[in-house]
ModelCIF file with pLDDT and N, C-alpha, C, O atoms, coordinates in Angstrom:
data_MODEL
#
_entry.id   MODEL 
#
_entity.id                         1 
_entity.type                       polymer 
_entity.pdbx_number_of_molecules   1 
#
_entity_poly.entity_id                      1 
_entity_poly.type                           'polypeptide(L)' 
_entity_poly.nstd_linkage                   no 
_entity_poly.nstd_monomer                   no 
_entity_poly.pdbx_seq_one_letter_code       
;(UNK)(UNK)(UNK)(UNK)(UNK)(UNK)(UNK)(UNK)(UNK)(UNK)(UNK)(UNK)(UNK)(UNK)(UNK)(UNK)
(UNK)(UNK)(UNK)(UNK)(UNK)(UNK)(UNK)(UNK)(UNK)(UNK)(UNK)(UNK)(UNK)(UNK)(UNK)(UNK)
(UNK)(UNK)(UNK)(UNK)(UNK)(UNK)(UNK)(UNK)(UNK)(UNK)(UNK)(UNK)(UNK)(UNK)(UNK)(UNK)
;
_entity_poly.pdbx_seq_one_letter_code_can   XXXXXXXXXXXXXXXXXXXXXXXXXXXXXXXXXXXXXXXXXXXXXXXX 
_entity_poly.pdbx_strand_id                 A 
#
loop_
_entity_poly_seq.entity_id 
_entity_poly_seq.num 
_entity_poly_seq.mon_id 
_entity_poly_seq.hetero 
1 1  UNK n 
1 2  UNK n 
1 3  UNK n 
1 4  UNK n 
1 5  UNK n 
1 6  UNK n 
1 7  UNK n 
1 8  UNK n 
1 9  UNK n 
1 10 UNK n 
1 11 UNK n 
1 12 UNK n 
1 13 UNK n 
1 14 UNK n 
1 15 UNK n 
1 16 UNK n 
1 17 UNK n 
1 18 UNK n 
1 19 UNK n 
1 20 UNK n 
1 21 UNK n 
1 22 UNK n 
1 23 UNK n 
1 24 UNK n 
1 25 UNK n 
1 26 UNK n 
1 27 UNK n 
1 28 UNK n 
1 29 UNK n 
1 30 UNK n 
1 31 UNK n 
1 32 UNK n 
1 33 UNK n 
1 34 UNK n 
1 35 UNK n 
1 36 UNK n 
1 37 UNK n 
1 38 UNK n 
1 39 UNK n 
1 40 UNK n 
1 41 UNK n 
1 42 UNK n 
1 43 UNK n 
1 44 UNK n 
1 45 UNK n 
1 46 UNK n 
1 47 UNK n 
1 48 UNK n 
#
_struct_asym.id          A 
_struct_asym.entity_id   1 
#
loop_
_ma_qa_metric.id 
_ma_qa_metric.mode 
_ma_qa_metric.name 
_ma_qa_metric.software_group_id 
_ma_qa_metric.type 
1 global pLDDT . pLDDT 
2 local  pLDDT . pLDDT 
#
_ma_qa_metric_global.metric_id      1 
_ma_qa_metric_global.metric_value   85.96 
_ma_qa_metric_global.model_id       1 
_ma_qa_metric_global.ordinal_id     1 
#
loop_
_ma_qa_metric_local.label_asym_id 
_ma_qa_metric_local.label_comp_id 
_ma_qa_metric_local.label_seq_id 
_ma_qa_metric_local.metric_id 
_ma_qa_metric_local.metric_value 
_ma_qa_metric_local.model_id 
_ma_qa_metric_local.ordinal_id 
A UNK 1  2 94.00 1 1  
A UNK 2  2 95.00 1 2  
A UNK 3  2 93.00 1 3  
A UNK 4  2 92.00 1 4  
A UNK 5  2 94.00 1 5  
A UNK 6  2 93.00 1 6  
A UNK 7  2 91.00 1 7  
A UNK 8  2 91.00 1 8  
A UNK 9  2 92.00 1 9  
A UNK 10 2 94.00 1 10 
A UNK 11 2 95.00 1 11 
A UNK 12 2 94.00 1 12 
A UNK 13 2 93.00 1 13 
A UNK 14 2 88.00 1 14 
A UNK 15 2 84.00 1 15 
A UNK 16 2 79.00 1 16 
A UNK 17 2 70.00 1 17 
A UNK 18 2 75.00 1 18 
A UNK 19 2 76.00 1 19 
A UNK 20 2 73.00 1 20 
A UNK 21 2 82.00 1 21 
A UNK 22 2 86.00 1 22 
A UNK 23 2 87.00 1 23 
A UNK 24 2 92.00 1 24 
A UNK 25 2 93.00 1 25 
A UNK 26 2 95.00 1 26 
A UNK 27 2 97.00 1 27 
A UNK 28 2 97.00 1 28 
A UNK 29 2 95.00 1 29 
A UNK 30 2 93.00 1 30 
A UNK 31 2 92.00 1 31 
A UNK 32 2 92.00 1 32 
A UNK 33 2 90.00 1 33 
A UNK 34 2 85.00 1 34 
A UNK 35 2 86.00 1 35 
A UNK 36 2 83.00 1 36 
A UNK 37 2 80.00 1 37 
A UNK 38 2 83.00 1 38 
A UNK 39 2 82.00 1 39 
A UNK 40 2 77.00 1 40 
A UNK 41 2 82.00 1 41 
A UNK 42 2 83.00 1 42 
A UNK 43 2 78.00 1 43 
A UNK 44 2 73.00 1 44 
A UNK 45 2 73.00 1 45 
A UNK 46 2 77.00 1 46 
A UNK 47 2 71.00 1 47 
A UNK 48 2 66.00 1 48 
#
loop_
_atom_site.group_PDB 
_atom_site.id 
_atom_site.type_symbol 
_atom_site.label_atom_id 
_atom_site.label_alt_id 
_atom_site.label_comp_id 
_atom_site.label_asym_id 
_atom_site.label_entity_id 
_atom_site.label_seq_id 
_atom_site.pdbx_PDB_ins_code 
_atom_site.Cartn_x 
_atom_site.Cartn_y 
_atom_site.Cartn_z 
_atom_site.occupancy 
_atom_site.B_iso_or_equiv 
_atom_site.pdbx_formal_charge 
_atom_site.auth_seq_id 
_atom_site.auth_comp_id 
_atom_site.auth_asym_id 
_atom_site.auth_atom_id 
_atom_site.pdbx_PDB_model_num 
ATOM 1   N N  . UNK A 1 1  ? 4.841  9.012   2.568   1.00 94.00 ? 1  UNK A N  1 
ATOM 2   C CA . UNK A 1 1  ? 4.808  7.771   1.797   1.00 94.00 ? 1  UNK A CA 1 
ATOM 3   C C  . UNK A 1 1  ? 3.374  7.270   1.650   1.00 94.00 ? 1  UNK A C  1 
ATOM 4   O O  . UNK A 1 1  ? 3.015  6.944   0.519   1.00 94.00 ? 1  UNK A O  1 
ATOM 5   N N  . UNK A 1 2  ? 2.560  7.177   2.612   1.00 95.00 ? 2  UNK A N  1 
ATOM 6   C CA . UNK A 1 2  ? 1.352  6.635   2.677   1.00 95.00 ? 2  UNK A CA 1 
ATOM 7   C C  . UNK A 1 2  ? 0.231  7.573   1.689   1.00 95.00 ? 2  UNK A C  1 
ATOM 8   O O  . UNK A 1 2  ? -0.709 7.138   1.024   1.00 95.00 ? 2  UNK A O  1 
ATOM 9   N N  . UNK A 1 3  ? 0.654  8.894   1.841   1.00 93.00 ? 3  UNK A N  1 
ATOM 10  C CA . UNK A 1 3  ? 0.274  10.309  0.491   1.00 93.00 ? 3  UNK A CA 1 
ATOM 11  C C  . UNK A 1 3  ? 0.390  9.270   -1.019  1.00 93.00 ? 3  UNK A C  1 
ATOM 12  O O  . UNK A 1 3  ? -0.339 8.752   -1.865  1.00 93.00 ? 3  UNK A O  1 
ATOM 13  N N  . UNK A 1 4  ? 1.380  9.363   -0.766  1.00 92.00 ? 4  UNK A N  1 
ATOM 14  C CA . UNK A 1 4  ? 1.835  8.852   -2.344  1.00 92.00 ? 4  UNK A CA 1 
ATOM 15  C C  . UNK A 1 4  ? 1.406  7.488   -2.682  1.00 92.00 ? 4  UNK A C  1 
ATOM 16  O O  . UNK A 1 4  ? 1.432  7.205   -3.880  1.00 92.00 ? 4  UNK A O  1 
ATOM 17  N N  . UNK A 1 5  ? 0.866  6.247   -1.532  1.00 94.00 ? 5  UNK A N  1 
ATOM 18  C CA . UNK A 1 5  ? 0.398  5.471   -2.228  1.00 94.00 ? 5  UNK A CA 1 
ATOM 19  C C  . UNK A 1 5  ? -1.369 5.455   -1.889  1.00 94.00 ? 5  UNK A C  1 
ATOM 20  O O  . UNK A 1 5  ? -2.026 4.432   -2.083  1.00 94.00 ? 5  UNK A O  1 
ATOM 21  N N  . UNK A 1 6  ? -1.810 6.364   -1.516  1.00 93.00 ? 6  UNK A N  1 
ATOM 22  C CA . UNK A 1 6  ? -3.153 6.611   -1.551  1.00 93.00 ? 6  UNK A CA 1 
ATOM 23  C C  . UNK A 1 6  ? -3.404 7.616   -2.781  1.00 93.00 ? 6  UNK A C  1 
ATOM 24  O O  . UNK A 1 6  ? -4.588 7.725   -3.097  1.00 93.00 ? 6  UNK A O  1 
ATOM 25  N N  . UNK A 1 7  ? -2.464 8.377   -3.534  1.00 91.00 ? 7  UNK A N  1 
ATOM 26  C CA . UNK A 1 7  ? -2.565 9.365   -4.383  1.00 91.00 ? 7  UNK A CA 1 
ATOM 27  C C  . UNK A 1 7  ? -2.510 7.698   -5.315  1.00 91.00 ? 7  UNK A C  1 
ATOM 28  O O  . UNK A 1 7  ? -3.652 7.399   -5.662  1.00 91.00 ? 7  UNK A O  1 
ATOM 29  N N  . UNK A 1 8  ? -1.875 7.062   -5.575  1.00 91.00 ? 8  UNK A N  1 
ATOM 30  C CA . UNK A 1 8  ? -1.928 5.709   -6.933  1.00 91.00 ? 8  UNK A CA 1 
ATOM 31  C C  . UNK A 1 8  ? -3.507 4.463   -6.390  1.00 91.00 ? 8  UNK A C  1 
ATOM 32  O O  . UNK A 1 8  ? -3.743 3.293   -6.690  1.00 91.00 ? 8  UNK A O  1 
ATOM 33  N N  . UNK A 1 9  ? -4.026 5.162   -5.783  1.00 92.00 ? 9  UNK A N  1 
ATOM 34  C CA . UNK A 1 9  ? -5.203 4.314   -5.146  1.00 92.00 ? 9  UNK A CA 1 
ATOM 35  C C  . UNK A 1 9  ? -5.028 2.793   -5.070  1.00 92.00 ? 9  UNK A C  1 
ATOM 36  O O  . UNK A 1 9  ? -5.773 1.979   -5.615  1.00 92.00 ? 9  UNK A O  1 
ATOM 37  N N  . UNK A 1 10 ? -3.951 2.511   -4.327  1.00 94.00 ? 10 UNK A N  1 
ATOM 38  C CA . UNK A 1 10 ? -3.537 1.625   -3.842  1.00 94.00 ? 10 UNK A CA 1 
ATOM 39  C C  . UNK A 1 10 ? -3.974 1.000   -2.266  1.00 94.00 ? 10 UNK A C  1 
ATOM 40  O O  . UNK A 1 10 ? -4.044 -0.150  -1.832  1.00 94.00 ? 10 UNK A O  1 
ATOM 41  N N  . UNK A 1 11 ? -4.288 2.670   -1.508  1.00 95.00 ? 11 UNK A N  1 
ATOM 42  C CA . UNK A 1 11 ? -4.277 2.235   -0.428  1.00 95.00 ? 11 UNK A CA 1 
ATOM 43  C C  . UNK A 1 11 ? -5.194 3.543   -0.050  1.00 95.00 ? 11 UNK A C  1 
ATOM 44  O O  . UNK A 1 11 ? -5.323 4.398   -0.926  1.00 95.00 ? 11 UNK A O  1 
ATOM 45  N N  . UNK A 1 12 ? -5.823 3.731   1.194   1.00 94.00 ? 12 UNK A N  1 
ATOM 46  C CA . UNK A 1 12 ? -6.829 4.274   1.639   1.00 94.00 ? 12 UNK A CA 1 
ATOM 47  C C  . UNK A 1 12 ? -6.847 4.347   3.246   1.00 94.00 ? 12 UNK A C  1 
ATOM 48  O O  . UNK A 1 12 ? -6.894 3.383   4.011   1.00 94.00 ? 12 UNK A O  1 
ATOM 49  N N  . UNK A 1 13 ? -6.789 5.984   3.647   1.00 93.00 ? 13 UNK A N  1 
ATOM 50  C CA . UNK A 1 13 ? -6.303 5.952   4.931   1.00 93.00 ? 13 UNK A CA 1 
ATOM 51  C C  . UNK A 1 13 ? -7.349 7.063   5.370   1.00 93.00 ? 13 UNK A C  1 
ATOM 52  O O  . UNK A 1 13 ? -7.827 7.605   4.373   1.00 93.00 ? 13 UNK A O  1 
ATOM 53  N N  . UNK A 1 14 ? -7.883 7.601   6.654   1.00 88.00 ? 14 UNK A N  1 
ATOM 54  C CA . UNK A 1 14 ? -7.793 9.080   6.925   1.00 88.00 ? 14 UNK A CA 1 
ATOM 55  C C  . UNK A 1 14 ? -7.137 9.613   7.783   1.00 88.00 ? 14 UNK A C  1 
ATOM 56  O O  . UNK A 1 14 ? -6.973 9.006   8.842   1.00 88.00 ? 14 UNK A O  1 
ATOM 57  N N  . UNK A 1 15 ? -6.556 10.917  7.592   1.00 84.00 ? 15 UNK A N  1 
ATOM 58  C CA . UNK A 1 15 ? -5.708 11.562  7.784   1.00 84.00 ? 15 UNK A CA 1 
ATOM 59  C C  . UNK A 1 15 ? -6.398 11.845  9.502   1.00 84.00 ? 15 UNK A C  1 
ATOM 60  O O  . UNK A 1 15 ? -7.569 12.163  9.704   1.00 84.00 ? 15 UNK A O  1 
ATOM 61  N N  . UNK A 1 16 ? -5.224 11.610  10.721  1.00 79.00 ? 16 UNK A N  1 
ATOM 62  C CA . UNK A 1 16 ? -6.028 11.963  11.784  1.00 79.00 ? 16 UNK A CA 1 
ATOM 63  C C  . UNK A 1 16 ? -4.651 12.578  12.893  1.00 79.00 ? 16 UNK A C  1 
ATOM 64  O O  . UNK A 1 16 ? -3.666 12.941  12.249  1.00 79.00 ? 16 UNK A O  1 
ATOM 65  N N  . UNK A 1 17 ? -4.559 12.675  13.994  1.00 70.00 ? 17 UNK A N  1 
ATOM 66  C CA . UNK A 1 17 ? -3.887 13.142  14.812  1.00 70.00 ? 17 UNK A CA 1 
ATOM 67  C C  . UNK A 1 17 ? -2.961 11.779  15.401  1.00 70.00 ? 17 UNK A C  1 
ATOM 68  O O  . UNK A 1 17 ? -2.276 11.779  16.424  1.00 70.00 ? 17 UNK A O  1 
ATOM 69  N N  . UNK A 1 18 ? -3.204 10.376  14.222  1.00 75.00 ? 18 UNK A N  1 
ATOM 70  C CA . UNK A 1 18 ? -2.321 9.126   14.585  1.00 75.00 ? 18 UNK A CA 1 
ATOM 71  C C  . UNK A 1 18 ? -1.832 8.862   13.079  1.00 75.00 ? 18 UNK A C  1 
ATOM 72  O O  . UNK A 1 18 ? -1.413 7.784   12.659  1.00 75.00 ? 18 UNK A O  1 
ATOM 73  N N  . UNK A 1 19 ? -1.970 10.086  12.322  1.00 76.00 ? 19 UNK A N  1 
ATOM 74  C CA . UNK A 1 19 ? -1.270 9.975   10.870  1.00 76.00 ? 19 UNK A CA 1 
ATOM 75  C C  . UNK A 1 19 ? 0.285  9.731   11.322  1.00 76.00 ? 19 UNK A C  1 
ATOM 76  O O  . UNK A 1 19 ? 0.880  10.369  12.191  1.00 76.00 ? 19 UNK A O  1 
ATOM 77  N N  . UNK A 1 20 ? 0.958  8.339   10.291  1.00 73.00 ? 20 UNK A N  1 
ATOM 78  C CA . UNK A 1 20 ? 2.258  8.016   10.544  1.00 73.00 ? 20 UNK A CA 1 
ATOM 79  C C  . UNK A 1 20 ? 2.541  7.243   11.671  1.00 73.00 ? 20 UNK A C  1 
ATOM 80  O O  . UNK A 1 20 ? 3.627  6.664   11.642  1.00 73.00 ? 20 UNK A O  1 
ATOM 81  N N  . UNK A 1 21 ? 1.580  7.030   13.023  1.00 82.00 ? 21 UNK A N  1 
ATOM 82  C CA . UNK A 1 21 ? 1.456  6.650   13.386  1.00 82.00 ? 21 UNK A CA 1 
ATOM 83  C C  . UNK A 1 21 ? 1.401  5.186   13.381  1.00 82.00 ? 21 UNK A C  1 
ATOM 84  O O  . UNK A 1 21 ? 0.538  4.825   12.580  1.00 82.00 ? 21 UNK A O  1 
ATOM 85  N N  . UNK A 1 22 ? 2.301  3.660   14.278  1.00 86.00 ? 22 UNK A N  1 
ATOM 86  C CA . UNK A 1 22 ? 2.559  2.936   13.355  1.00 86.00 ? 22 UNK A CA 1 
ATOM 87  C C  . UNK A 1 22 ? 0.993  1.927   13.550  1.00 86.00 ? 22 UNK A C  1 
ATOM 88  O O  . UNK A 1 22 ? 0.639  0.923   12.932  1.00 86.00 ? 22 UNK A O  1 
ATOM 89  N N  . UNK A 1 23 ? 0.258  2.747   14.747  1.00 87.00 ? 23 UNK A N  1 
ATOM 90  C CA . UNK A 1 23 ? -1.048 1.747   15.119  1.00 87.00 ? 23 UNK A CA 1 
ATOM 91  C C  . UNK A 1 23 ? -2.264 2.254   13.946  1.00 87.00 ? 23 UNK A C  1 
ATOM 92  O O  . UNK A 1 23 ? -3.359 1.726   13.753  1.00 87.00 ? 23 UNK A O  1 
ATOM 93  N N  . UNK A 1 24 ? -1.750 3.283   13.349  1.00 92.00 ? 24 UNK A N  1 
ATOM 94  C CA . UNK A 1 24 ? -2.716 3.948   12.672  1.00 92.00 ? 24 UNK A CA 1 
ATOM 95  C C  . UNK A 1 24 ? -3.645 2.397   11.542  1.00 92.00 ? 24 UNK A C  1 
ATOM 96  O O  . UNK A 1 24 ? -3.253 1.280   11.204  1.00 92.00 ? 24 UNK A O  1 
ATOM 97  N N  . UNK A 1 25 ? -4.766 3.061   11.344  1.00 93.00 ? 25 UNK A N  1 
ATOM 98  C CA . UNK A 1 25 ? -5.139 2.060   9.996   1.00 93.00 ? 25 UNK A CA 1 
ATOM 99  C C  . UNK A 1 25 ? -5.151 2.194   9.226   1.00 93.00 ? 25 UNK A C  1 
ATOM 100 O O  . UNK A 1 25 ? -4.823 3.327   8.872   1.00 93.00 ? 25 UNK A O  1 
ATOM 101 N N  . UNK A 1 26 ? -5.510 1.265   8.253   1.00 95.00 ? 26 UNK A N  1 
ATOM 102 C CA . UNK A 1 26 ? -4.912 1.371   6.494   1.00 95.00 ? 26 UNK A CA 1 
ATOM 103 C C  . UNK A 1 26 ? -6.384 0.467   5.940   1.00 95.00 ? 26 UNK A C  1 
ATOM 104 O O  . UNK A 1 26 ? -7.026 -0.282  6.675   1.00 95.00 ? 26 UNK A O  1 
ATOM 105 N N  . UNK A 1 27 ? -6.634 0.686   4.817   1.00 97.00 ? 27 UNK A N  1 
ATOM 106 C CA . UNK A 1 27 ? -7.089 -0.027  3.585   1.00 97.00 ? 27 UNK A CA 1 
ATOM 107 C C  . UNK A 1 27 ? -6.547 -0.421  2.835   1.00 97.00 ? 27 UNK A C  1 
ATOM 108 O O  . UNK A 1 27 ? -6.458 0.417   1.937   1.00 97.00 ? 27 UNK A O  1 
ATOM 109 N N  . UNK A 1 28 ? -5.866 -1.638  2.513   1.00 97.00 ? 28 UNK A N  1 
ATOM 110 C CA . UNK A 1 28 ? -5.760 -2.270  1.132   1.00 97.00 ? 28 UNK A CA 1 
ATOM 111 C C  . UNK A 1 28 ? -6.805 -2.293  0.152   1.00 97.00 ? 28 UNK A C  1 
ATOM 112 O O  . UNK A 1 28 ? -7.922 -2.752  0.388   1.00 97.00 ? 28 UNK A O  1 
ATOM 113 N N  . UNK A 1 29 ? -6.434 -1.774  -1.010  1.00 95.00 ? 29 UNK A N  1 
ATOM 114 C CA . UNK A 1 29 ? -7.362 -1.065  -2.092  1.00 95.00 ? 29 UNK A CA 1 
ATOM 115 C C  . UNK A 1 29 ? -6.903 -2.210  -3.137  1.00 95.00 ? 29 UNK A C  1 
ATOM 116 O O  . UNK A 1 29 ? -5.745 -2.586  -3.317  1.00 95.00 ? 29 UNK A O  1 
ATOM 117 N N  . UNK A 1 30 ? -8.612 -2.901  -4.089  1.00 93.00 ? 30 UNK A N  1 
ATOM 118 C CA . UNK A 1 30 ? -7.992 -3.763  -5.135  1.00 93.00 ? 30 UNK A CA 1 
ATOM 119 C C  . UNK A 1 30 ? -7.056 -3.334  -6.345  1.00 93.00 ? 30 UNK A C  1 
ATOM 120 O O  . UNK A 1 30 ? -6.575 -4.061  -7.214  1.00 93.00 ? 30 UNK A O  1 
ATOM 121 N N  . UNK A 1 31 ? -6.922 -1.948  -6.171  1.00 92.00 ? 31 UNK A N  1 
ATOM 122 C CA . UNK A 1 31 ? -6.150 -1.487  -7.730  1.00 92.00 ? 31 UNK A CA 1 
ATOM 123 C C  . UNK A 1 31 ? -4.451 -2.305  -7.854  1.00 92.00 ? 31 UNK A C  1 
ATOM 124 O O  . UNK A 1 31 ? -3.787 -2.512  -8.869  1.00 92.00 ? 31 UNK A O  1 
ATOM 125 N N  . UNK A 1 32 ? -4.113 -2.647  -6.328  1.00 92.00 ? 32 UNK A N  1 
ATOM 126 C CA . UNK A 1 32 ? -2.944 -2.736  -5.841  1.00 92.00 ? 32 UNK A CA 1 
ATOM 127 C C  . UNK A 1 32 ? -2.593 -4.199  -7.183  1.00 92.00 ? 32 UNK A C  1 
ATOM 128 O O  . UNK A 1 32 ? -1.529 -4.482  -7.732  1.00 92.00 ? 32 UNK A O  1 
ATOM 129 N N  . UNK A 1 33 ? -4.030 -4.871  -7.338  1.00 90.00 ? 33 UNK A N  1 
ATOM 130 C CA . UNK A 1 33 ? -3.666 -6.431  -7.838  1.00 90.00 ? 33 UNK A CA 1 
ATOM 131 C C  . UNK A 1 33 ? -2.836 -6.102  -9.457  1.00 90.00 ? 33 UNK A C  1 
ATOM 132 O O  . UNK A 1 33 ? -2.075 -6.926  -9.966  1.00 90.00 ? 33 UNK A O  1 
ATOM 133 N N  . UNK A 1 34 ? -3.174 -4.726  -10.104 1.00 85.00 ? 34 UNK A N  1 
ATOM 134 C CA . UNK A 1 34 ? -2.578 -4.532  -11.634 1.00 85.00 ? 34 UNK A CA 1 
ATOM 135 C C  . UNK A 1 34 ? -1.332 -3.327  -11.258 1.00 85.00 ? 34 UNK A C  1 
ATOM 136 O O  . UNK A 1 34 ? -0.373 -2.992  -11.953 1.00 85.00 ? 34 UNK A O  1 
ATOM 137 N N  . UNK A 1 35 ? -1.642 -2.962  -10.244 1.00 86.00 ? 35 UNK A N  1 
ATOM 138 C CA . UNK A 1 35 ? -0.314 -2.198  -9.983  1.00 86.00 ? 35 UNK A CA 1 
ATOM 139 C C  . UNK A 1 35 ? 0.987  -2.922  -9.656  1.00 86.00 ? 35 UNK A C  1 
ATOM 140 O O  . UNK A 1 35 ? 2.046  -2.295  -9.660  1.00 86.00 ? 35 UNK A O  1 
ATOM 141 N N  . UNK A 1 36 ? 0.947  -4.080  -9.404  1.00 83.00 ? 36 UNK A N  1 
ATOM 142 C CA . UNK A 1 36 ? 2.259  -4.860  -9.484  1.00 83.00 ? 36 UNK A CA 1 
ATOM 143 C C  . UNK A 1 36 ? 2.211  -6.130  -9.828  1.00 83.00 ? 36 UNK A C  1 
ATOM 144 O O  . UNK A 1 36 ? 1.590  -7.102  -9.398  1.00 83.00 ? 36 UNK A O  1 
ATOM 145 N N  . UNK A 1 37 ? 3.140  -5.920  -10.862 1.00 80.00 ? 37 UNK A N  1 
ATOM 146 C CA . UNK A 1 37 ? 2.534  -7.690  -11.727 1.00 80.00 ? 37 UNK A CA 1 
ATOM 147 C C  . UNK A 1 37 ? 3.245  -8.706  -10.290 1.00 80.00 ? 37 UNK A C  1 
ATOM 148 O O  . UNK A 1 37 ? 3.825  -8.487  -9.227  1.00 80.00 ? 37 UNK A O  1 
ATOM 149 N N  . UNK A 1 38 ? 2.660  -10.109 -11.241 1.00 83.00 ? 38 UNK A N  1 
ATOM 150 C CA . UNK A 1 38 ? 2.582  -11.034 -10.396 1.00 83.00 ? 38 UNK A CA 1 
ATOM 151 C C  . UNK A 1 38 ? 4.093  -11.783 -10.089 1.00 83.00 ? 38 UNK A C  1 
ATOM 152 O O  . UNK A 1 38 ? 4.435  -12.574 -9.210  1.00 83.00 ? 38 UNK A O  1 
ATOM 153 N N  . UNK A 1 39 ? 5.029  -10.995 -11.525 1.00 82.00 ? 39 UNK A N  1 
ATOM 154 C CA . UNK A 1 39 ? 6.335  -11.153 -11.469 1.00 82.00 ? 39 UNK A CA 1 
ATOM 155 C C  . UNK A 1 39 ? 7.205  -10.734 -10.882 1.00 82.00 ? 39 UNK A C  1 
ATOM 156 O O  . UNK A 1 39 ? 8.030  -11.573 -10.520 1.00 82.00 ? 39 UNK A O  1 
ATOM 157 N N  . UNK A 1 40 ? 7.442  -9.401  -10.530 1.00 77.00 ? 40 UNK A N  1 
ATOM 158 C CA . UNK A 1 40 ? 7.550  -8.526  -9.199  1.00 77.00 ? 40 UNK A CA 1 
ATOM 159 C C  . UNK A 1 40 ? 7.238  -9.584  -7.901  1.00 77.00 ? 40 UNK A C  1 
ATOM 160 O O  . UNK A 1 40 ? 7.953  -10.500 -7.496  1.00 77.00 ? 40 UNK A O  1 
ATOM 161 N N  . UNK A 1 41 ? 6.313  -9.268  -7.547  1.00 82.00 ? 41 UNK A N  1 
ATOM 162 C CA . UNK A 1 41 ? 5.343  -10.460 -6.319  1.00 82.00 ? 41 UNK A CA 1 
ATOM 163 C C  . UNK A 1 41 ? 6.364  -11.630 -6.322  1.00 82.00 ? 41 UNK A C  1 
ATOM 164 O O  . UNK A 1 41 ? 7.045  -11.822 -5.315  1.00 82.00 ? 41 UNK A O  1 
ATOM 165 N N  . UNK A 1 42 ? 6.466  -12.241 -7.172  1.00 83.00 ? 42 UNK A N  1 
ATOM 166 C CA . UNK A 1 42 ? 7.109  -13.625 -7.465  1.00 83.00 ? 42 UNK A CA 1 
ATOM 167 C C  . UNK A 1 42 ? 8.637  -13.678 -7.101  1.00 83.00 ? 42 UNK A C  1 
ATOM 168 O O  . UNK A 1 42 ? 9.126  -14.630 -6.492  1.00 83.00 ? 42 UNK A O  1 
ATOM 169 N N  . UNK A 1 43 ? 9.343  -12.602 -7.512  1.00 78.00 ? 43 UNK A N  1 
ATOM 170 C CA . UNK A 1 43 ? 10.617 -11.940 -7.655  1.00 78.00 ? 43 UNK A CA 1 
ATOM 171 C C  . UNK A 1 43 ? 10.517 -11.903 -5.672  1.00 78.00 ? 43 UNK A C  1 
ATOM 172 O O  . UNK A 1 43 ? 10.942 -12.626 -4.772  1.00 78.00 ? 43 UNK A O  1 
ATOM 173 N N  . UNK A 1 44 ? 9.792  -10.756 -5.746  1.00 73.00 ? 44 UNK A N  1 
ATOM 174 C CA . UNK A 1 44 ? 9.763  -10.420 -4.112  1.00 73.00 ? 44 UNK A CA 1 
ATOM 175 C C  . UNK A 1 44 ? 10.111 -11.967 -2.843  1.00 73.00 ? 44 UNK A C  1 
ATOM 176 O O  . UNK A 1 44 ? 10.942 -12.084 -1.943  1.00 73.00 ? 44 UNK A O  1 
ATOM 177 N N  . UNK A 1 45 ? 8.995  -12.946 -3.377  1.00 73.00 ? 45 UNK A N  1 
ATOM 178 C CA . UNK A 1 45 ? 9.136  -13.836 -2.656  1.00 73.00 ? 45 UNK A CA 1 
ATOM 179 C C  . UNK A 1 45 ? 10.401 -15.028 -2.348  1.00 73.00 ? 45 UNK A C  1 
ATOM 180 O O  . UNK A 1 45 ? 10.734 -15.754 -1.413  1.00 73.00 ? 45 UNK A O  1 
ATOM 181 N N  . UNK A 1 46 ? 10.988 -14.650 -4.134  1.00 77.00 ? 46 UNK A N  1 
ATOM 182 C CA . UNK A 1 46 ? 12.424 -15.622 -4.029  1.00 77.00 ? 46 UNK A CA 1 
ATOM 183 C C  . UNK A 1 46 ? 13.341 -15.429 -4.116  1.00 77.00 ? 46 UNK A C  1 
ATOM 184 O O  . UNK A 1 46 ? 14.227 -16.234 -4.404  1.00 77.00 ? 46 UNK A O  1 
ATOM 185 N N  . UNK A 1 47 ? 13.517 -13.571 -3.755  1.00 71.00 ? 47 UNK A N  1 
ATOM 186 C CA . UNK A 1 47 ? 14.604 -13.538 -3.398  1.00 71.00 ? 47 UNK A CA 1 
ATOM 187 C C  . UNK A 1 47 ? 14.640 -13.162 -1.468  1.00 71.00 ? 47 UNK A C  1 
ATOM 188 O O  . UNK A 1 47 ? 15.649 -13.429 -0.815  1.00 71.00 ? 47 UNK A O  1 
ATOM 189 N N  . UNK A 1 48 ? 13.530 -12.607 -0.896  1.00 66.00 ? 48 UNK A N  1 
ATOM 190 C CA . UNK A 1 48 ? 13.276 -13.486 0.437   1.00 66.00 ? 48 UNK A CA 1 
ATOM 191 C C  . UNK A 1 48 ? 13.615 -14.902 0.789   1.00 66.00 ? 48 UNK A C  1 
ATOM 192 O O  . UNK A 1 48 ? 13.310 -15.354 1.892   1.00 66.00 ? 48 UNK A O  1 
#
């Protein structure tokens, strides 16, 4: 999963011997802000 959203440069990881791992780290990447409108986002929050 984390493949596939570093392949849409969303997110930014390196691959190490704590890959999947849940302490592992991550980058939030800005592409993420046009990869999901703000309606989605919005949606997300009210139906939480």
């Amino acid at each position: 999963l984390l493949r596939e959203l570093r392949k849409h440069r969303v997110l930014h990881f390196i691959e190490g011997a704590d890959a999947g791992d849940m302490q592992m780290g991550l980058a939030v990447l800005r592409p993420v802000m046009s990869f999901v409108s703000d309606e989605a986002l919005e949606d997300a929050l009210r139906l939480a």
